[in-house]
C-alpha atoms as a PDB file:
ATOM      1  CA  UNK A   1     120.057 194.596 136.107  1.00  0.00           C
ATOM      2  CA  UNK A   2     118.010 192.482 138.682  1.00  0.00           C
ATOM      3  CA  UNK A   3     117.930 195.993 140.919  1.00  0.00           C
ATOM      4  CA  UNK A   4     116.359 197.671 137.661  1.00  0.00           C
ATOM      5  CA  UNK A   5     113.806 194.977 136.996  1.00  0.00           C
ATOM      6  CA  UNK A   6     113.086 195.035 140.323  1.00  0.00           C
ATOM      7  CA  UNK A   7     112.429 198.656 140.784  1.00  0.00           C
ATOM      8  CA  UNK A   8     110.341 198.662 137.638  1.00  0.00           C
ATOM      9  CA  UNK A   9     107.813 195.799 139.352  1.00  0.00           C
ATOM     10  CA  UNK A  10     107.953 198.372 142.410  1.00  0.00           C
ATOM     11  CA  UNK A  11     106.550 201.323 140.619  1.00  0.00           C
ATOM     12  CA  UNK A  12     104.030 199.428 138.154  1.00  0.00           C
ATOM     13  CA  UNK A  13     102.529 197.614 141.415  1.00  0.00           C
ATOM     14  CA  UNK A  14     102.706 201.607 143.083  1.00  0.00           C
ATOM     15  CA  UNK A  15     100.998 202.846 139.652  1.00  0.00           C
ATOM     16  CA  UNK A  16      98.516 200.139 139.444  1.00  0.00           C
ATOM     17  CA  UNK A  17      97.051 201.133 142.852  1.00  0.00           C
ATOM     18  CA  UNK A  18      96.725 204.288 142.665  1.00  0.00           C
ATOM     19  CA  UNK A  19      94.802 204.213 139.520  1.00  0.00           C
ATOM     20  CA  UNK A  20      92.700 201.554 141.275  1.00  0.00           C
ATOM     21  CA  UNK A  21      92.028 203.761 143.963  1.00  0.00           C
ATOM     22  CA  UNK A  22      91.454 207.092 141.553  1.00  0.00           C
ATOM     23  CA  UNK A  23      88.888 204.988 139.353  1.00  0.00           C
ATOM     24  CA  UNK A  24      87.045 202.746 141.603  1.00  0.00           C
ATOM     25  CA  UNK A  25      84.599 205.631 142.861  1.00  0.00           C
ATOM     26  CA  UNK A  26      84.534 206.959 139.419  1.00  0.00           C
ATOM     27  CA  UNK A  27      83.305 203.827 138.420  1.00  0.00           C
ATOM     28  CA  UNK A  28      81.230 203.318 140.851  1.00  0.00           C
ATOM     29  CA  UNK A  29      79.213 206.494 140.167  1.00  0.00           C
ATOM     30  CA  UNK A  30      79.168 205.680 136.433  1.00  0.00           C
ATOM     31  CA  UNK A  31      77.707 202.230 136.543  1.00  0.00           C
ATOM     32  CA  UNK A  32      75.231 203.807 139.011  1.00  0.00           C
ATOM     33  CA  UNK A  33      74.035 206.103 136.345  1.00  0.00           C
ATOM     34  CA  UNK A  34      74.422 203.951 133.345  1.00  0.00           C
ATOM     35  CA  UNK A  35      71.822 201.114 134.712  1.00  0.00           C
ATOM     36  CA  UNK A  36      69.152 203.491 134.699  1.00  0.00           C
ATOM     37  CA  UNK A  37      70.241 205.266 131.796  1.00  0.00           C
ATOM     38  CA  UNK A  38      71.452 203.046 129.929  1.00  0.00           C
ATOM     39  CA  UNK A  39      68.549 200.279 130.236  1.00  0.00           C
ATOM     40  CA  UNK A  40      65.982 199.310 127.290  1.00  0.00           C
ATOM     41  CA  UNK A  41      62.544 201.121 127.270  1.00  0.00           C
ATOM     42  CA  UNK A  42      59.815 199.586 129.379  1.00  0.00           C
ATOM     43  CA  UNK A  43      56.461 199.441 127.653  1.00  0.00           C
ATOM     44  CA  UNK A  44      55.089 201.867 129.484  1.00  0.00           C
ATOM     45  CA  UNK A  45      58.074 204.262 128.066  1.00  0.00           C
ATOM     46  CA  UNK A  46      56.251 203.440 125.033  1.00  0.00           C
ATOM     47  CA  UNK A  47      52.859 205.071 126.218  1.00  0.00           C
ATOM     48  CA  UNK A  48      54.553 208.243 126.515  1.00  0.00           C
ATOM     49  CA  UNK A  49      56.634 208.572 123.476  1.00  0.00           C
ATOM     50  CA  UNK A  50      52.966 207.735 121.553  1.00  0.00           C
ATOM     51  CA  UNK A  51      51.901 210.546 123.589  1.00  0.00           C
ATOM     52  CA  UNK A  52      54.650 213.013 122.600  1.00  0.00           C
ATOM     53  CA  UNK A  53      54.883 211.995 119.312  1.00  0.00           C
ATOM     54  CA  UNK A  54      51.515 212.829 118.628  1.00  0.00           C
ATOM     55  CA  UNK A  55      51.488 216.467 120.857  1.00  0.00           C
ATOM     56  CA  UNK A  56      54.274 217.193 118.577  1.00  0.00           C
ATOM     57  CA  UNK A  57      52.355 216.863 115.418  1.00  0.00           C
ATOM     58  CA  UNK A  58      48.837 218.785 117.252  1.00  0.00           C
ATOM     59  CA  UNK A  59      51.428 221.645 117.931  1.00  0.00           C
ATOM     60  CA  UNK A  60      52.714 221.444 114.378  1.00  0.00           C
ATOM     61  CA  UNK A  61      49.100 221.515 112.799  1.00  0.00           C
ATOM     62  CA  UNK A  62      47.613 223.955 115.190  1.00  0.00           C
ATOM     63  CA  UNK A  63      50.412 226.614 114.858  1.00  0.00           C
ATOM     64  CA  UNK A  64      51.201 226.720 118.518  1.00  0.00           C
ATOM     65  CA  UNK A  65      54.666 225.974 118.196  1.00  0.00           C
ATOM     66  CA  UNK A  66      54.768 229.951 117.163  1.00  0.00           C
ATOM     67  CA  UNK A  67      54.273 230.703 120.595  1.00  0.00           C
ATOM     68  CA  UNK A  68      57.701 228.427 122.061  1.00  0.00           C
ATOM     69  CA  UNK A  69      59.959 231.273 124.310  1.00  0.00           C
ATOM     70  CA  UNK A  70      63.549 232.403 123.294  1.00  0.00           C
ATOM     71  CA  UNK A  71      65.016 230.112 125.570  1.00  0.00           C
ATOM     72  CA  UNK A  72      63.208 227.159 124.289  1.00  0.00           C
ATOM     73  CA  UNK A  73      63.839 227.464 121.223  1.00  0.00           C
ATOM     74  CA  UNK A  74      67.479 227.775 121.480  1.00  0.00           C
ATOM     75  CA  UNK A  75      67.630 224.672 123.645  1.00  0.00           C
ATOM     76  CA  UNK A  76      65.808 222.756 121.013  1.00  0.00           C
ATOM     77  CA  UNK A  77      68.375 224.505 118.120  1.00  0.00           C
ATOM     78  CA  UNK A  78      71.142 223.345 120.287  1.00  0.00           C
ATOM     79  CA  UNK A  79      69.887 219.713 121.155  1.00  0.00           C
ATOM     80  CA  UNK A  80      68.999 219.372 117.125  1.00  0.00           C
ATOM     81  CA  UNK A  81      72.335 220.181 115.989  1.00  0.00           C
ATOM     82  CA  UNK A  82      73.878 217.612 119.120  1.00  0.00           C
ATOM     83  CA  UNK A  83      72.303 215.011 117.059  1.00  0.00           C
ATOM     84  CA  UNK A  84      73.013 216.361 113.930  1.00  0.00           C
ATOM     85  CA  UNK A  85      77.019 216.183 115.064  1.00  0.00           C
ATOM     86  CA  UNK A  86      76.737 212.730 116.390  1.00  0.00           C
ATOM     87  CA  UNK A  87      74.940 211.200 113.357  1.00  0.00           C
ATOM     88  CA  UNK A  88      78.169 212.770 111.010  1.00  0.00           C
ATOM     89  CA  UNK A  89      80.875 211.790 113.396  1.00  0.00           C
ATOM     90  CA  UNK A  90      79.144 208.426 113.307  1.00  0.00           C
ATOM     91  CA  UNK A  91      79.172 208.803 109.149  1.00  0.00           C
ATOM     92  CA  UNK A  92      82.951 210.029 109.117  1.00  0.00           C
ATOM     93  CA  UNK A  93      83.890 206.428 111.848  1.00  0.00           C
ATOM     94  CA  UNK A  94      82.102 204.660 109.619  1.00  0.00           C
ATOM     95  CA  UNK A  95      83.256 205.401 105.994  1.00  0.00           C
ATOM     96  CA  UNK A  96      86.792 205.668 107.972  1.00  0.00           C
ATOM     97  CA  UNK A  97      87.608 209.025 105.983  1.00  0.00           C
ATOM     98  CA  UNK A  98      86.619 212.530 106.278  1.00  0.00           C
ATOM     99  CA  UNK A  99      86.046 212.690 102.780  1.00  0.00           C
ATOM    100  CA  UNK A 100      83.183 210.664 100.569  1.00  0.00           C
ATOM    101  CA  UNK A 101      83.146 206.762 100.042  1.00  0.00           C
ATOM    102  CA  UNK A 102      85.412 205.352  97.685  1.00  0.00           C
ATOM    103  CA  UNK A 103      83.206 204.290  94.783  1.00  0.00           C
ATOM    104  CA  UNK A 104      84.744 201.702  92.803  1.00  0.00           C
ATOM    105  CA  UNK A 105      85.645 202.881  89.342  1.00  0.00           C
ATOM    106  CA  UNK A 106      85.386 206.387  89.940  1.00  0.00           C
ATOM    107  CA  UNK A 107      88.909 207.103  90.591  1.00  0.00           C
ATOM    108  CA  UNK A 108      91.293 205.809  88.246  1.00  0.00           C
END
């Protein structure tokens, strides 16, 4: 028995290491990534999203958004329906079902 404890502390100590040694430059790379990324907006991020925001709606009112290219336009289709995913897998964690909420009183 003490020989099969024993050997069981062996390979969890092997196992621990090697995922310690798989994950540490992984990890490293992410957290390099996620402080910039990952960081609140700066006021002057704010500037600029004033600034897009309103180019968006002078493109919208002037009709130039007619004149977007193929490939544009299918980056922005894809990008919209991204969000569109994430906000309904966000609905379906939420509610905890696939299906609608459970009103109370509407099932018997």
């Amino acid at each position: 028995m003490a020989k099969v404890v024993e050997k069981l502390v062996t390979k969890s100590v092997s196992l621990a290491q090697k995922t310690l040694a798989f994950s540490k430059p992984r990890l490293q790379t992410f957290w390099k990534y996620a402080k910039v990324e990952m960081r609140p907006p700066s006021p002057d991020e704010f500037d600029a999203v004033k600034a897009g925001a309103i180019k968006v709606i002078k493109t919208g009112v002037s009709g130039e958004w007619k004149n977007i290219s193929t490939k544009d336009a299918t980056r922005n289709v894809i990008v919209s329906l991204e969000v569109m995913l994430w906000f309904y897998i966000g609905e379906i964690i939420g509610k905890g079902s696939l299906i609608g909420y459970a009103i109370p009183g509407a099932f018997r």
